[in-house]
C-alpha atoms as a PDB file:
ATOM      1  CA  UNK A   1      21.523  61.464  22.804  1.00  0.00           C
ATOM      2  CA  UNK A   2      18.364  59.760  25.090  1.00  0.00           C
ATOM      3  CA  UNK A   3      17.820  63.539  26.037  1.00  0.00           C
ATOM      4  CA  UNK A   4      17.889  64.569  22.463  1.00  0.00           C
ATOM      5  CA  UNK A   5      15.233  62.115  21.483  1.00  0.00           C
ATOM      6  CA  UNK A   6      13.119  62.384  24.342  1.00  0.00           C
ATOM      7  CA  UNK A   7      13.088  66.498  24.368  1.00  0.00           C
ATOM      8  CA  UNK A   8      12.385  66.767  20.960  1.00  0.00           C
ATOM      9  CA  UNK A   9      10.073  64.137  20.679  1.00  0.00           C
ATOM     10  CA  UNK A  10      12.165  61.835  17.705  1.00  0.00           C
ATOM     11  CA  UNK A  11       9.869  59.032  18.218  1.00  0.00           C
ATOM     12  CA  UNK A  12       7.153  60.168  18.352  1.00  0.00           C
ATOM     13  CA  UNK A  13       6.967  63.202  15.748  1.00  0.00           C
ATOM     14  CA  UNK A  14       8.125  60.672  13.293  1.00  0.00           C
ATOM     15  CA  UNK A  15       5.105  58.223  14.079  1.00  0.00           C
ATOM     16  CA  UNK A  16       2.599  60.859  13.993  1.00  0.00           C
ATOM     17  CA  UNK A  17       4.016  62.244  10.437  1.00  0.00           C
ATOM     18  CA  UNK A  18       3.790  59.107   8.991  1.00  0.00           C
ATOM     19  CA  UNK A  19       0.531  58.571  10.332  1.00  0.00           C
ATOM     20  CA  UNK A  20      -0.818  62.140   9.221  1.00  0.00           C
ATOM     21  CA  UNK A  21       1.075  61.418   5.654  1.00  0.00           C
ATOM     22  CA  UNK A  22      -0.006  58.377   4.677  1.00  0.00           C
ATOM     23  CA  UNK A  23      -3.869  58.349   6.922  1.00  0.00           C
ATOM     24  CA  UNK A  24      -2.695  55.747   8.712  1.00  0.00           C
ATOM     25  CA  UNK A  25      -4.469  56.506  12.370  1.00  0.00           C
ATOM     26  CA  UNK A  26      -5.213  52.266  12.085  1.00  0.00           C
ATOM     27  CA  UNK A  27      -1.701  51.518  13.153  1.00  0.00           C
ATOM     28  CA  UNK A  28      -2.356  53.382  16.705  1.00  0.00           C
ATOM     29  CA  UNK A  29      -3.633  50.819  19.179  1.00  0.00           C
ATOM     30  CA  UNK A  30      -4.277  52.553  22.077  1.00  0.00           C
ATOM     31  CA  UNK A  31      -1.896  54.051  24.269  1.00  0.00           C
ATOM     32  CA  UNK A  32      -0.391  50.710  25.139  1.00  0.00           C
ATOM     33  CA  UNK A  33       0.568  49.576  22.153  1.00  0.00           C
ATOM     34  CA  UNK A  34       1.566  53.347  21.364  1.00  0.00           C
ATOM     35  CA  UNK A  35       3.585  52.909  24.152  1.00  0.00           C
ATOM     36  CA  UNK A  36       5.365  49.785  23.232  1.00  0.00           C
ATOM     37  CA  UNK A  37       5.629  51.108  19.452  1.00  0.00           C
ATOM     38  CA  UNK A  38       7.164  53.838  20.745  1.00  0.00           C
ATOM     39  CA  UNK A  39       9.946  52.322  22.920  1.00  0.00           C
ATOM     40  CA  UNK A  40      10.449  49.869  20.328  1.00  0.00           C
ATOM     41  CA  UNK A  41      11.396  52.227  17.501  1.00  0.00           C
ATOM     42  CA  UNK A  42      13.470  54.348  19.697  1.00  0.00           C
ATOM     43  CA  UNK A  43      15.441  51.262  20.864  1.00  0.00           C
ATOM     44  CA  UNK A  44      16.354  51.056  17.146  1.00  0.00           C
ATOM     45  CA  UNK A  45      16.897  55.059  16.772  1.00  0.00           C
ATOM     46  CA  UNK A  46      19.573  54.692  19.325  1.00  0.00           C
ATOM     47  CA  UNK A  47      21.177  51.829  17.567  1.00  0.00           C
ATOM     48  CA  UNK A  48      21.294  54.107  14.068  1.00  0.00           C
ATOM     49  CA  UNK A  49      22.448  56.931  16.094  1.00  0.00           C
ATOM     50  CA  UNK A  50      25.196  54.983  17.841  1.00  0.00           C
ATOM     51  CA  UNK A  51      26.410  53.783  13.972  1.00  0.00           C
ATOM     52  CA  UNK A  52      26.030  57.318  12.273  1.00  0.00           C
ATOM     53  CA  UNK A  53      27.643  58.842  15.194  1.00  0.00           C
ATOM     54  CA  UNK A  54      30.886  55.968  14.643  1.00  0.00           C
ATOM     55  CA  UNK A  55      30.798  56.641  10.844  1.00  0.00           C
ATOM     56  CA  UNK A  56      31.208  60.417  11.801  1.00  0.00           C
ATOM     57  CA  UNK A  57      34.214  60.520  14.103  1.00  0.00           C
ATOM     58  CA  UNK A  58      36.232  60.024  11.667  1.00  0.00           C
ATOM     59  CA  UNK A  59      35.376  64.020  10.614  1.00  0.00           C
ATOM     60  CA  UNK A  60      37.255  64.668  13.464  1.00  0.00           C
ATOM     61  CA  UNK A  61      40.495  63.654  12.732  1.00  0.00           C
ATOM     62  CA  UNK A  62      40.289  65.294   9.184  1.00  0.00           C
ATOM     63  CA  UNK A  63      39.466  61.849   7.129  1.00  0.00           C
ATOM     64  CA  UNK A  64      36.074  60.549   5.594  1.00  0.00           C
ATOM     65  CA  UNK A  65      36.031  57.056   6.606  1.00  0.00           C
ATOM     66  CA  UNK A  66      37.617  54.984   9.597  1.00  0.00           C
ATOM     67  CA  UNK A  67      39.520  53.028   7.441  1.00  0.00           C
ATOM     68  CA  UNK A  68      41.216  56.333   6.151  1.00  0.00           C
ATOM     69  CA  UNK A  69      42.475  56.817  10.083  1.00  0.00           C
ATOM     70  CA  UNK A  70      45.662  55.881  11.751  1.00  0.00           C
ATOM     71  CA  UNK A  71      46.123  52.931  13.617  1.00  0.00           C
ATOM     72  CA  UNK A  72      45.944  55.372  17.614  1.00  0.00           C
ATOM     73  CA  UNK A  73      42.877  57.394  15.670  1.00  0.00           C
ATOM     74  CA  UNK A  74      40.911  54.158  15.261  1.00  0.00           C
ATOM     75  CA  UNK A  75      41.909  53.133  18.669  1.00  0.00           C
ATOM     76  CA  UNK A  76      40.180  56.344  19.854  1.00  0.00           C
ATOM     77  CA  UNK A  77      37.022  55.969  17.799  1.00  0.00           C
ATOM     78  CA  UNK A  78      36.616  52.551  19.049  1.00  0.00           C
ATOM     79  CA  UNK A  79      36.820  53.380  22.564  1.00  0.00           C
ATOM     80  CA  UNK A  80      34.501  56.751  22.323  1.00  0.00           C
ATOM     81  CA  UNK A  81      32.069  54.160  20.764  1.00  0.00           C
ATOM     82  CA  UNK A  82      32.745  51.601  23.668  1.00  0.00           C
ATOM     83  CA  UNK A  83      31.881  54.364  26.149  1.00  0.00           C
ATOM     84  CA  UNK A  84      29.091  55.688  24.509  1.00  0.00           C
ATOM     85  CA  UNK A  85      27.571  52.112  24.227  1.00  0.00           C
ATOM     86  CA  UNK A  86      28.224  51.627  28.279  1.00  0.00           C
ATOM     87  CA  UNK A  87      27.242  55.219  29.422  1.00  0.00           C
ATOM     88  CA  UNK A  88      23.990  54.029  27.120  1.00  0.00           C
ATOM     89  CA  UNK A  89      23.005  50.854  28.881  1.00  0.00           C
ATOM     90  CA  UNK A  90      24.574  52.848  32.628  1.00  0.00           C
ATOM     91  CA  UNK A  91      21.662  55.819  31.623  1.00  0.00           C
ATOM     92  CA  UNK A  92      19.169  52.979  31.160  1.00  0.00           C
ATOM     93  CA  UNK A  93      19.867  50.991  33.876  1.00  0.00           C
ATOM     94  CA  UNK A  94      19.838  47.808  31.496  1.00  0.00           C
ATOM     95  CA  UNK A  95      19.746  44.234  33.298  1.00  0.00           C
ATOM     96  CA  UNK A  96      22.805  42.009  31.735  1.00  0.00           C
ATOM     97  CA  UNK A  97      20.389  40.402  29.542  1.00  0.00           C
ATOM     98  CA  UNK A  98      19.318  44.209  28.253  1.00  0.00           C
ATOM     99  CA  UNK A  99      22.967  44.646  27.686  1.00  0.00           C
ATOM    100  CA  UNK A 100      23.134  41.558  26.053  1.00  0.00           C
ATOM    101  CA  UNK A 101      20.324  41.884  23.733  1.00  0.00           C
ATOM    102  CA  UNK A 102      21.979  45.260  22.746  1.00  0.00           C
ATOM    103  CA  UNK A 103      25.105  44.570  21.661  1.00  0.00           C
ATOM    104  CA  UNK A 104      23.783  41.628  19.814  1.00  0.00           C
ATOM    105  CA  UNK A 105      22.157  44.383  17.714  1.00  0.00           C
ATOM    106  CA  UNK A 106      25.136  46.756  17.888  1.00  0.00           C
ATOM    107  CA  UNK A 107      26.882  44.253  16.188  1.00  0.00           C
ATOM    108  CA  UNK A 108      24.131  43.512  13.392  1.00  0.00           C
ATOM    109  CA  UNK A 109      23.948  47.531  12.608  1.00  0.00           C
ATOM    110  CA  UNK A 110      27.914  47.598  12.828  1.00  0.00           C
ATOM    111  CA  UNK A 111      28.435  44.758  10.042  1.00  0.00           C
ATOM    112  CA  UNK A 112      26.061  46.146   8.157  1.00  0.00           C
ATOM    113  CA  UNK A 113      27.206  49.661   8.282  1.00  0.00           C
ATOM    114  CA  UNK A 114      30.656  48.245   7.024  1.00  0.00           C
ATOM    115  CA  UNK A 115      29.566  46.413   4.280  1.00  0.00           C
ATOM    116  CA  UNK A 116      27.509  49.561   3.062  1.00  0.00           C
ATOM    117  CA  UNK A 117      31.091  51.661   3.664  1.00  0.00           C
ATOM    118  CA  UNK A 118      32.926  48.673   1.382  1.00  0.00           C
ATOM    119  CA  UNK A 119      32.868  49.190  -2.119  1.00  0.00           C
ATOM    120  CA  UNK A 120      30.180  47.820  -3.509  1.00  0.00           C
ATOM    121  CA  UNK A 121      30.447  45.100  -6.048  1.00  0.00           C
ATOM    122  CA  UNK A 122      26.824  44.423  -6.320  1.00  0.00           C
ATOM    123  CA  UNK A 123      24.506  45.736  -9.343  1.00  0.00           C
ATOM    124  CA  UNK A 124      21.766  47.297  -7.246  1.00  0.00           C
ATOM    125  CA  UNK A 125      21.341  51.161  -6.926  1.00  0.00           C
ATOM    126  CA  UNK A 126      22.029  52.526  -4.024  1.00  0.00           C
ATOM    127  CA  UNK A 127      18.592  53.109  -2.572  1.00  0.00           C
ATOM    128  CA  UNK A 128      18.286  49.203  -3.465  1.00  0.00           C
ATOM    129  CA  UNK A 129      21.129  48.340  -0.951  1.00  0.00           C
ATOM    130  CA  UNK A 130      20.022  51.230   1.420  1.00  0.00           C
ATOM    131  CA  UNK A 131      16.795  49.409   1.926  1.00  0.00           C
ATOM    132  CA  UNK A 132      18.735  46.283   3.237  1.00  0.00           C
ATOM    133  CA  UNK A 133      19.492  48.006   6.376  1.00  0.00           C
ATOM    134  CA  UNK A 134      18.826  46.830   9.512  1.00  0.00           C
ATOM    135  CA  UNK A 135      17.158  50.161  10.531  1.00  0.00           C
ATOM    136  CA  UNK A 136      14.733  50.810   7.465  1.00  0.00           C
ATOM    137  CA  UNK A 137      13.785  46.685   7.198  1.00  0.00           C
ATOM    138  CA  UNK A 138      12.980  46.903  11.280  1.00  0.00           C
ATOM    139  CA  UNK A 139      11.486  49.877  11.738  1.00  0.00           C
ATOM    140  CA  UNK A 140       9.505  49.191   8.526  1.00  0.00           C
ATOM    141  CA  UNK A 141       8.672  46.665   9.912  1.00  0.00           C
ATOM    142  CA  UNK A 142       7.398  47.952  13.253  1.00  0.00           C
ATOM    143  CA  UNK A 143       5.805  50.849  11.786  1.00  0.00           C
ATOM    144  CA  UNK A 144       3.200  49.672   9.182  1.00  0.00           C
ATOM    145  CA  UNK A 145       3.336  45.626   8.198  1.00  0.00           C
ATOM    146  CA  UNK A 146       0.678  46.029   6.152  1.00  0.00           C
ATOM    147  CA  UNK A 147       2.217  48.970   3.786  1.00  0.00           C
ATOM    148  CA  UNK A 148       5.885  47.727   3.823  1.00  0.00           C
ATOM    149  CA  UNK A 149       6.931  49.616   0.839  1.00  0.00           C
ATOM    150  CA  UNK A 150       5.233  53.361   1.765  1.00  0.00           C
ATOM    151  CA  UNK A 151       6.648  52.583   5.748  1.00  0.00           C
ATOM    152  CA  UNK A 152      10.567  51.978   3.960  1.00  0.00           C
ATOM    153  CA  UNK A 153      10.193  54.796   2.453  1.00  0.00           C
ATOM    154  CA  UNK A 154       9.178  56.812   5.192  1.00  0.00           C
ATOM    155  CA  UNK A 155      11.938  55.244   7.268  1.00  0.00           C
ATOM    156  CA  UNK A 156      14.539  55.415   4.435  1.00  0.00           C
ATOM    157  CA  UNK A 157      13.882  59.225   4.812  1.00  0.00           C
ATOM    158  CA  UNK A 158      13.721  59.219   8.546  1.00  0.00           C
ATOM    159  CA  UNK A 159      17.054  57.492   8.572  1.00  0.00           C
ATOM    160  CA  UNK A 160      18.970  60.398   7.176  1.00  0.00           C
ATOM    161  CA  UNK A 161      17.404  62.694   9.431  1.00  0.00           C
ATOM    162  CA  UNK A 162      18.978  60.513  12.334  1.00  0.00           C
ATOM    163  CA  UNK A 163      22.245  60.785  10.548  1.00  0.00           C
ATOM    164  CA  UNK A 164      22.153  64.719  10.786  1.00  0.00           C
ATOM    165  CA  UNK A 165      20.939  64.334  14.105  1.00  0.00           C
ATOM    166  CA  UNK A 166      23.496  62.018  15.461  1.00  0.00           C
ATOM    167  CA  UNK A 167      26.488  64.507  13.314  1.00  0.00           C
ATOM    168  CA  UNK A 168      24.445  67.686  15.391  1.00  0.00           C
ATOM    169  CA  UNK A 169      25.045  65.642  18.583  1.00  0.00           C
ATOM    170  CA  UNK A 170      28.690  64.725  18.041  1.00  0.00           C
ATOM    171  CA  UNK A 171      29.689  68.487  17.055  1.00  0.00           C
ATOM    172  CA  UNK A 172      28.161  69.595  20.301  1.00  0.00           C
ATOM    173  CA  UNK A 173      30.017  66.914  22.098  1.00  0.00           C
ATOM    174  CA  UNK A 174      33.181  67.396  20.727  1.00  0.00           C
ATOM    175  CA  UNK A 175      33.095  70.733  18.923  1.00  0.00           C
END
């Protein structure tokens, strides 16, 4: 996954599109806060990737959705995500705070990721609850403060790229 994003450039192909799209070369700040602006967003790429790669195990055992899998098939899912989270922070060499910090956020993306996979009671379109996740509201927010709306849209879009990215990663893991 890190090798993934770092070979073909994730991060920073999808900074330098939005720039180009939307002439927005003021959000740059110099290759320090390029720097940081990078790291930052791909922090939050590997949390999305982490979730879409969860939401497509299931694939795997022939069902849609986790709650669709047997008791010993969740049991596996949950511990493929467990070691994928570890061999994450082991590849980083995260301090216990780093660790910390992490799984904090795990767990935000995770709840959200299962209320968006719960049938949804609420009156707003899709792309209206879409927008509530973690992912598009940070990175938004990251990206462009000043032109929330055009930088959620250019994340809501990003976003489903990751999910084909993290479903390309998992079938060449477990294919």
């Amino acid at each position: 996954m890190l090798a993934a994003l770092v070979h073909d450039r994730v991060v920073l192909q999808f900074v330098e599109d939005y720039v180009t799209s939307y002439d927005r070369r003021g959000i740059l700040g110099g290759p320090a806060r390029d720097r940081e602006l990078a790291e930052t967003i791909g922090r939050e790429i590997v949390l999305a990737l982490i979730i879409e790669t969860r939401a497509a195990l299931p694939r795997f055992f022939g069902k849609q959705k986790l709650s669709k899998l047997r008791p010993e098939e969740k049991e596996a899912v949950d511990f493929f995500f467990r070691e994928l989270a570890a061999a994450l922070a082991r590849a980083q060499n995260w301090s216990a705070e780093d660790r910390r910090q992490f799984r904090r956020d795990l767990a935000l993306y995770s709840e959200s990721a299962e209320r968006s996979e719960a049938p949804a009671r609420s009156r707003k379109p899709p792309k209206a609850r879409e927008e509530e996740s973690p992912f598009v509201a940070r990175v938004a927010l990251l990206l462009d403060p000043s032109m929330l709306d055009q930088a959620r849209r250019a994340t809501r879009k990003f976003h489903g790229a990751l999910a084909q990215l993290a479903r390309t990663l998992l079938r060449r893991t477990l294919g």
